[in-house]
Structure formats: structure tokens, C-alpha cells
PDB file of N, CA and C in Angstrom:
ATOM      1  N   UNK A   1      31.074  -1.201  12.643  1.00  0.00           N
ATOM      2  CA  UNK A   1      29.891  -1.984  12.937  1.00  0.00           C
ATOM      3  C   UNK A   1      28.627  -1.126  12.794  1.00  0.00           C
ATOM      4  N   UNK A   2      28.676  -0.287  13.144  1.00  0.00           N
ATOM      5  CA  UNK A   2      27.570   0.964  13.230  1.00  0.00           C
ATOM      6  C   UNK A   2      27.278   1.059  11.709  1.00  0.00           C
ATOM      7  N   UNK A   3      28.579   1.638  10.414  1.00  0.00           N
ATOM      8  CA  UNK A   3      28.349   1.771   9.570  1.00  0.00           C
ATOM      9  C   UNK A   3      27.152   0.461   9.003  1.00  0.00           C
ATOM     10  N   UNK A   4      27.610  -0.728   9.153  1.00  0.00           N
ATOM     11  CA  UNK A   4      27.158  -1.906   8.250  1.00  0.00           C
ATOM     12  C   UNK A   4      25.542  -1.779   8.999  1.00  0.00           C
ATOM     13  N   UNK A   5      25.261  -1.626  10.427  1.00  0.00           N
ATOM     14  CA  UNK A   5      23.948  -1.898  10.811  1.00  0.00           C
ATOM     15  C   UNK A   5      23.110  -0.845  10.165  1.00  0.00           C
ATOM     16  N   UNK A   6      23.457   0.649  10.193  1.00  0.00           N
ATOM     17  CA  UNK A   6      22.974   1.315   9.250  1.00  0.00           C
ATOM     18  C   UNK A   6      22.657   1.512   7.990  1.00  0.00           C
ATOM     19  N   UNK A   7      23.893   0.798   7.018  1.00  0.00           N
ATOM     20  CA  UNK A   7      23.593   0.149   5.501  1.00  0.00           C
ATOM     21  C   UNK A   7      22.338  -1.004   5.645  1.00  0.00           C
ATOM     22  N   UNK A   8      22.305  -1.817   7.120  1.00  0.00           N
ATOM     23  CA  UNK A   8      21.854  -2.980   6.417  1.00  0.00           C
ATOM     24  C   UNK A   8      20.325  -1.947   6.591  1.00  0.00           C
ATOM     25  N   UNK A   9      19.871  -1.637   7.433  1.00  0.00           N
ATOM     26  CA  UNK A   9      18.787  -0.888   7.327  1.00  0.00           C
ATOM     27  C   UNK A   9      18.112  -0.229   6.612  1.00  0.00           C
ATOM     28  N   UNK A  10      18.926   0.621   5.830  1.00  0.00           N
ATOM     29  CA  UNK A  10      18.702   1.055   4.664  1.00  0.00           C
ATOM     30  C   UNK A  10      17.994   0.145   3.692  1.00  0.00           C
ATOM     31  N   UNK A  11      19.219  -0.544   3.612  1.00  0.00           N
ATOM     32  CA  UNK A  11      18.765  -1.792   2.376  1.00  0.00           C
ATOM     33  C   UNK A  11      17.553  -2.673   2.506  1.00  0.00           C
ATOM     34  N   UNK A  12      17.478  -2.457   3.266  1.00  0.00           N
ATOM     35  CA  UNK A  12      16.159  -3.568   3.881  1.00  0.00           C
ATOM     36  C   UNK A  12      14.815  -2.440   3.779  1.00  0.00           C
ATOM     37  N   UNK A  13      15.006  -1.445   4.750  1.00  0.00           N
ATOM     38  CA  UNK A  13      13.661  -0.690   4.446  1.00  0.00           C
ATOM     39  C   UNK A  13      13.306  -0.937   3.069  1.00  0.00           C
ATOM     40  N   UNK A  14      14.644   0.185   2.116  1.00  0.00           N
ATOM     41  CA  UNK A  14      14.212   0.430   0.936  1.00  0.00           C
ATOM     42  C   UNK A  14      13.837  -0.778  -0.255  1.00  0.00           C
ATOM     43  N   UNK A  15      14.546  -2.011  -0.088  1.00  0.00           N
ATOM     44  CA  UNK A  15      14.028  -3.327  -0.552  1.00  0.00           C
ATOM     45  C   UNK A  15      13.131  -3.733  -0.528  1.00  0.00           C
ATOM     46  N   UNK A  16      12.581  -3.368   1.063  1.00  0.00           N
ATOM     47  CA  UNK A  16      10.941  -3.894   1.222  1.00  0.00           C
ATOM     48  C   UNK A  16      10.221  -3.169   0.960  1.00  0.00           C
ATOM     49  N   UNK A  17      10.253  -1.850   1.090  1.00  0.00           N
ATOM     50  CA  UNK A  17       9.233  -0.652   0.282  1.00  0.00           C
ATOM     51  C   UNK A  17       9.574  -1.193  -1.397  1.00  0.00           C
ATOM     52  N   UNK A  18      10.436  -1.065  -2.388  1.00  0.00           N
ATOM     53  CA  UNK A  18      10.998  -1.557  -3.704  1.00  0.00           C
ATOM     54  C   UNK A  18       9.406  -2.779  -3.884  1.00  0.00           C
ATOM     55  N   UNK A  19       9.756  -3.656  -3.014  1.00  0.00           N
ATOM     56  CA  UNK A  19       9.232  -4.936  -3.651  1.00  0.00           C
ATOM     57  C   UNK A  19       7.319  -4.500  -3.248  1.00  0.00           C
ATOM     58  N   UNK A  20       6.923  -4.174  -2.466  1.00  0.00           N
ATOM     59  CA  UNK A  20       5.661  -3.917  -2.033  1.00  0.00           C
ATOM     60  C   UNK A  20       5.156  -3.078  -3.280  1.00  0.00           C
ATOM     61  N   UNK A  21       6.063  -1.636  -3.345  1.00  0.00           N
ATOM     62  CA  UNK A  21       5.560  -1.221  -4.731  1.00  0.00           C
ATOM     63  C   UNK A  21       5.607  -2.337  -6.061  1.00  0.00           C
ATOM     64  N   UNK A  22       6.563  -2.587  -6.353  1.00  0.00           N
ATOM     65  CA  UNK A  22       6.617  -3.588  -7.513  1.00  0.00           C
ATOM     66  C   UNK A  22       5.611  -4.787  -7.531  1.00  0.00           C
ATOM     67  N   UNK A  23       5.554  -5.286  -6.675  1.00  0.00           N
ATOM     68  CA  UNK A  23       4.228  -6.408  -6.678  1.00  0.00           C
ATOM     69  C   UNK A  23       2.668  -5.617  -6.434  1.00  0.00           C
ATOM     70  N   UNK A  24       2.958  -4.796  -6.518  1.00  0.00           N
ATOM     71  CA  UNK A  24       1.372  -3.613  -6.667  1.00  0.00           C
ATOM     72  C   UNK A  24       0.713  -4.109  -5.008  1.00  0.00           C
ATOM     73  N   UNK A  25       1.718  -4.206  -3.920  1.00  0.00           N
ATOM     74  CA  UNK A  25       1.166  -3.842  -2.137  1.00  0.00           C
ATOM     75  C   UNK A  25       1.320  -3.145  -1.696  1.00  0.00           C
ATOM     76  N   UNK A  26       0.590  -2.020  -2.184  1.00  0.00           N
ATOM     77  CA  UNK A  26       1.027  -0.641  -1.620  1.00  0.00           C
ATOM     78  C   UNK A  26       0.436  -0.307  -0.314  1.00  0.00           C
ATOM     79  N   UNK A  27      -0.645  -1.171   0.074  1.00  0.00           N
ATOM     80  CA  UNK A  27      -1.552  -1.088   1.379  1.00  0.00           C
ATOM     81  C   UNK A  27      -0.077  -1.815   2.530  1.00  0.00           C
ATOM     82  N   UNK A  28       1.281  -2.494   1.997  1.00  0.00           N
ATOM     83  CA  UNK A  28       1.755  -2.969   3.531  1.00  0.00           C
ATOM     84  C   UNK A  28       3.233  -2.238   2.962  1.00  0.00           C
ATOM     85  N   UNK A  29       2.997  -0.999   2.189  1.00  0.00           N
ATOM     86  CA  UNK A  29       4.012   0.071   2.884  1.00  0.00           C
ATOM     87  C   UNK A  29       3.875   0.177   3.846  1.00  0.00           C
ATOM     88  N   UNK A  30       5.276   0.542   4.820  1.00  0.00           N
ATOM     89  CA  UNK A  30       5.331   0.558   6.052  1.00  0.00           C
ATOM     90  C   UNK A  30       4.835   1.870   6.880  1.00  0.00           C
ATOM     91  N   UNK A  31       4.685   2.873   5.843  1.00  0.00           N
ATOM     92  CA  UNK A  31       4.122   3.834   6.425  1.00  0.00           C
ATOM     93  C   UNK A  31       2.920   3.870   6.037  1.00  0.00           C
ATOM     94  N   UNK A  32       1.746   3.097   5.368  1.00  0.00           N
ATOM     95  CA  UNK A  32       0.369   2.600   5.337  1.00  0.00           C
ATOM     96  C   UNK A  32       0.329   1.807   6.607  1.00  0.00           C
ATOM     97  N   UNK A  33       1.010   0.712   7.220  1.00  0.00           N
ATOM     98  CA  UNK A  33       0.781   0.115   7.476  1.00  0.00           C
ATOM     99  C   UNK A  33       0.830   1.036   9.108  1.00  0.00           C
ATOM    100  N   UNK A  34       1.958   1.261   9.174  1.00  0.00           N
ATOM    101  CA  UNK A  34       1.478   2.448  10.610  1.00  0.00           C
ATOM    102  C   UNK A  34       0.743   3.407  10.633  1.00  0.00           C
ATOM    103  N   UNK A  35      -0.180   3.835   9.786  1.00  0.00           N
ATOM    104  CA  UNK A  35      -1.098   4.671   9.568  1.00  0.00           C
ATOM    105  C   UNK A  35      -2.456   3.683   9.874  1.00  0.00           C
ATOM    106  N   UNK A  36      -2.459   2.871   9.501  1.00  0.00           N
ATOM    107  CA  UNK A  36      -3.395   1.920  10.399  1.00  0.00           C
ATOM    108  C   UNK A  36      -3.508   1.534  11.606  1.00  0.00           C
ATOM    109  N   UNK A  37      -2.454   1.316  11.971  1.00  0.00           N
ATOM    110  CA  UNK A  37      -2.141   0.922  13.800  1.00  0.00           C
ATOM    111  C   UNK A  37      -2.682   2.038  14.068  1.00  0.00           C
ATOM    112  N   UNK A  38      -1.682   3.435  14.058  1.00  0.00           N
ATOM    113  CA  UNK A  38      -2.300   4.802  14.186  1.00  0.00           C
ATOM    114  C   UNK A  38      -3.980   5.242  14.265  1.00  0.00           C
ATOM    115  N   UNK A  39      -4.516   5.061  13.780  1.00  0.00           N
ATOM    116  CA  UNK A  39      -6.296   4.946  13.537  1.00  0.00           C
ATOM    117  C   UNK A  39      -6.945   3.559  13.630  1.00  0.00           C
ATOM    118  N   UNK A  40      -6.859   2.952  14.325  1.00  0.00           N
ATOM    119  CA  UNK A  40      -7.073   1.430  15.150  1.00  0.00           C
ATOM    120  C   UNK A  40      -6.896   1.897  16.418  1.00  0.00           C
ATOM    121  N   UNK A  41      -5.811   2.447  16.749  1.00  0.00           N
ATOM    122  CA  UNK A  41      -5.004   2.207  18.461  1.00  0.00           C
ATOM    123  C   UNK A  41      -5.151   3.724  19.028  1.00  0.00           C
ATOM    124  N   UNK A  42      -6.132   4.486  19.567  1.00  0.00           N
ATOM    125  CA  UNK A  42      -5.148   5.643  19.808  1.00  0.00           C
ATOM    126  C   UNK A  42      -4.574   6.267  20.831  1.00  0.00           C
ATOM    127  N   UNK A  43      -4.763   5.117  21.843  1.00  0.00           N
ATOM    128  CA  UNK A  43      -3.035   5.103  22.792  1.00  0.00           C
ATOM    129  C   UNK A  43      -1.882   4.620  21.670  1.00  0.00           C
ATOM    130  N   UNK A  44      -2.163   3.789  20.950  1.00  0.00           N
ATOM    131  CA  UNK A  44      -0.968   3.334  20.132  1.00  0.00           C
ATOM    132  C   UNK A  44      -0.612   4.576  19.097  1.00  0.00           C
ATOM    133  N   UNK A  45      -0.998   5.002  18.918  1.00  0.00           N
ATOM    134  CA  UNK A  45      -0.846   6.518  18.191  1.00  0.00           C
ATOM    135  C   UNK A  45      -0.136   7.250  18.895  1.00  0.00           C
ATOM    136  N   UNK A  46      -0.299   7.998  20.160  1.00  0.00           N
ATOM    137  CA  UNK A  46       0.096   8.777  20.904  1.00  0.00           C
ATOM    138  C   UNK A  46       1.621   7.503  20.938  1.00  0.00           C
ATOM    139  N   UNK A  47       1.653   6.658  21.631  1.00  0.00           N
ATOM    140  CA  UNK A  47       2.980   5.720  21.933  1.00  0.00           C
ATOM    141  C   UNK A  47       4.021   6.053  20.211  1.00  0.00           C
ATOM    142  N   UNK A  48       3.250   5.416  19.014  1.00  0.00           N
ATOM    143  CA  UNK A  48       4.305   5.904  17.979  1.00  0.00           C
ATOM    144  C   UNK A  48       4.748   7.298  17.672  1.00  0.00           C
ATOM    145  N   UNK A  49       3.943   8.204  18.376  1.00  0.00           N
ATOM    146  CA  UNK A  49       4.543   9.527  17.504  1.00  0.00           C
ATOM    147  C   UNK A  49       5.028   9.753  18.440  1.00  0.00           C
ATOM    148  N   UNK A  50       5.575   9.579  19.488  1.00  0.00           N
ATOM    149  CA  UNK A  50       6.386   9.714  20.921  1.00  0.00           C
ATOM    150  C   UNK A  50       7.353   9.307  20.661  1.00  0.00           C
ATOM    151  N   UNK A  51       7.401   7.560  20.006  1.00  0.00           N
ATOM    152  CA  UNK A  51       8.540   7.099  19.580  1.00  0.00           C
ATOM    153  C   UNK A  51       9.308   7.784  18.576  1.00  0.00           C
ATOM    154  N   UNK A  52       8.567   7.687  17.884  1.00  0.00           N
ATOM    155  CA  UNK A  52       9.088   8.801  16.206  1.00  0.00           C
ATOM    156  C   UNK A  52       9.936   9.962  16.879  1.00  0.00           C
ATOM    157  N   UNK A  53       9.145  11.010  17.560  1.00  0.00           N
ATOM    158  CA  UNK A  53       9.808  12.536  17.879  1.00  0.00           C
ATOM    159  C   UNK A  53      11.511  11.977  18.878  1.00  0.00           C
ATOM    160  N   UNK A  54      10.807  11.101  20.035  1.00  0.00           N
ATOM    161  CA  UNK A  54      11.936  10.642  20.583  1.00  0.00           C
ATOM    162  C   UNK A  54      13.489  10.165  19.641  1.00  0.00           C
ATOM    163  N   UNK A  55      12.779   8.814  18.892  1.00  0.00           N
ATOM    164  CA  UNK A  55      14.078   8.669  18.246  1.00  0.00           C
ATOM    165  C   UNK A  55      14.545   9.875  16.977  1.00  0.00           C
ATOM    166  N   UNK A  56      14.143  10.946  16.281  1.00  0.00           N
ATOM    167  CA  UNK A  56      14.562  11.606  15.920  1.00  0.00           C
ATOM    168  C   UNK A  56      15.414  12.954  16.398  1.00  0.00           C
ATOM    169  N   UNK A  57      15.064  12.789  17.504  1.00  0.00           N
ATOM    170  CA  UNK A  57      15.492  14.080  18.587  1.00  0.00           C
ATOM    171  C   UNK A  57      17.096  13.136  19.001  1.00  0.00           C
ATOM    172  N   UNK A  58      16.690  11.898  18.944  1.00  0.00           N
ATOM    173  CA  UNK A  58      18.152  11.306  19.751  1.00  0.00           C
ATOM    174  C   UNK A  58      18.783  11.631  18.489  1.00  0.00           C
ATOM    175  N   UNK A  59      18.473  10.784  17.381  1.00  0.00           N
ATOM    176  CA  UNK A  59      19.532  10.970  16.414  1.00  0.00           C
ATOM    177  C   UNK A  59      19.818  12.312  15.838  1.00  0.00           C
ATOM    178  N   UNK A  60      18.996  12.927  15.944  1.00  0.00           N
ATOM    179  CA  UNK A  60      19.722  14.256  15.393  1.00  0.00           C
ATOM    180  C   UNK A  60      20.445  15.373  17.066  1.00  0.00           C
ATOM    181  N   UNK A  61      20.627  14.599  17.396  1.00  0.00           N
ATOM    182  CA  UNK A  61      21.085  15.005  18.799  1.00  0.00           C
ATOM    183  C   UNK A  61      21.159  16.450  19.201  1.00  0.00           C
ATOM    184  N   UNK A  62      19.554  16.643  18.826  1.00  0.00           N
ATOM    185  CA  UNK A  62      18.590  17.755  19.588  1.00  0.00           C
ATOM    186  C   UNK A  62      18.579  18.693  20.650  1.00  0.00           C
ATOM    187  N   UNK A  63      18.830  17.398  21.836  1.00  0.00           N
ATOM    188  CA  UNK A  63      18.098  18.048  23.121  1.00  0.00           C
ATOM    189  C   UNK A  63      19.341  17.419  23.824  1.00  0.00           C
ATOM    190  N   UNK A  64      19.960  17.909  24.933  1.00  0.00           N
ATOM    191  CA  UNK A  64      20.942  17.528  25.619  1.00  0.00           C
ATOM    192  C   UNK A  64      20.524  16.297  26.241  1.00  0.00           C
ATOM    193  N   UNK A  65      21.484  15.303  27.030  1.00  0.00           N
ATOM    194  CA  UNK A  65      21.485  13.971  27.451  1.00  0.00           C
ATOM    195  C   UNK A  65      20.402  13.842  28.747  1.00  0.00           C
ATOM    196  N   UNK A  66      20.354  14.858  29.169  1.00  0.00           N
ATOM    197  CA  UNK A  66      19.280  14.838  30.527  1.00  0.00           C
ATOM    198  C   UNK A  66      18.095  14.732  29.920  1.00  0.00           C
ATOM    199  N   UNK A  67      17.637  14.930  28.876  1.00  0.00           N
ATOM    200  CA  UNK A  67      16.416  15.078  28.425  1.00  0.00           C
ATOM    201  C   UNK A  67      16.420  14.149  26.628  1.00  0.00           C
ATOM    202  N   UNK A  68      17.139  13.167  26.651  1.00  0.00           N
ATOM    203  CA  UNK A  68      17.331  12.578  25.569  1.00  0.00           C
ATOM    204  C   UNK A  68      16.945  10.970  26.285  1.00  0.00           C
ATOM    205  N   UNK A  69      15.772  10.707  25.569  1.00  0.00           N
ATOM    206  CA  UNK A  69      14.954   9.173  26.187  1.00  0.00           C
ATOM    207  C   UNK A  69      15.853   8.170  26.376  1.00  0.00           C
ATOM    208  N   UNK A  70      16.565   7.902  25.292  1.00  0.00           N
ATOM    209  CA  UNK A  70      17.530   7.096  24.979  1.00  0.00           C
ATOM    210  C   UNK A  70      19.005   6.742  25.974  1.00  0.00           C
ATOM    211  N   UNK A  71      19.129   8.003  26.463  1.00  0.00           N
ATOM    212  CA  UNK A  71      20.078   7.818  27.694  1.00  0.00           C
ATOM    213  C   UNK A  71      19.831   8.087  28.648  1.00  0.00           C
ATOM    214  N   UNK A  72      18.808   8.471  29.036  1.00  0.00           N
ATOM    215  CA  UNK A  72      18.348   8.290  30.405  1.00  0.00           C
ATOM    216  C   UNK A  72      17.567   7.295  30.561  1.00  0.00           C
ATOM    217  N   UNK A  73      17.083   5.864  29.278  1.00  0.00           N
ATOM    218  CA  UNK A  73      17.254   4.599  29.764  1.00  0.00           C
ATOM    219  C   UNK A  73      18.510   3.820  29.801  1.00  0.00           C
ATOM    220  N   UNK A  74      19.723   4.616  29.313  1.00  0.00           N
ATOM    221  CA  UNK A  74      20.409   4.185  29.037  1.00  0.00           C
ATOM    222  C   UNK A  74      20.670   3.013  28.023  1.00  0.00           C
ATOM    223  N   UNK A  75      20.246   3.090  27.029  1.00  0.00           N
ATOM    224  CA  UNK A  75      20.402   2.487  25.846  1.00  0.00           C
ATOM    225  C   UNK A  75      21.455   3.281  24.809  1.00  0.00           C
ATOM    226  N   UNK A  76      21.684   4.418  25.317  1.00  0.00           N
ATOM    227  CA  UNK A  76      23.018   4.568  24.131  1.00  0.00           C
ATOM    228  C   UNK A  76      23.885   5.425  25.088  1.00  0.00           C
TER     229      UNK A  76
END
């Protein structure tokens, strides 16, 4: 199950980045498009790159479980 939710993700990011370039919308790449929130918001800035470091630290399973966001809300 894990495998397929991770394929479908894939496929989907990279589909929707695929088609944005191909129809010449390069302004609602998804990383344009959070680069805007980013410089609009900047509590919302500080909140995404929190998120970002967080979920990369979980998945590359970084930092031990006491100090991993994700399970000490217990979400994984």
C-alpha cells in the first residue's frame, strides 16, 4: 500500500509539473507557486520551511523519535 501511495505521488507531482510546463504555466509550478505564498505570508514562510525541514528529517529518518514531529504527534 505504501509502495502504490508513493508511485501515485510521484505520478501526479511529476504529471502536473509535465503538463504546466507543456501548456507554457510555468508561473503554477508548484514550486513558483510556493514561492509566492512564501513572499505574501511571512508567518506562512517560516510555517512551510518548518514543514519542509520537518518532513524531510522524518523521512530520511534523521533525528531520533523523541525529536521527530511526526511521532510525537503521532502520525506515524
Amino acid at each position: 500500500m505504501g509502495t502504490r501511495a508513493w508511485t501515485a505521488l510521484v505520478i501526479g507531482i511529476a504529471g502536473y509539473e509535465a503538463y504546466c510546463i507543456r501548456s507554457e504555466r510555468q508561473d503554477e509550478l508548484l514550486s513558483r507557486v510556493l514561492d509566492r505564498a512564501r513572499a505574501k505570508h511571512p508567518v506562512a514562510n517560516v510555517a512551510i520551511l518548518a514543514t519542509i525541514a520537518a518532513t524531510s528529517l522524518h523521512l530520511a529518518r534523521a533525528v531520533p523519535s523523541r525529536f521527530d514531529v511526526f511521532a510525537l504527534l503521532h502520525i506515524a
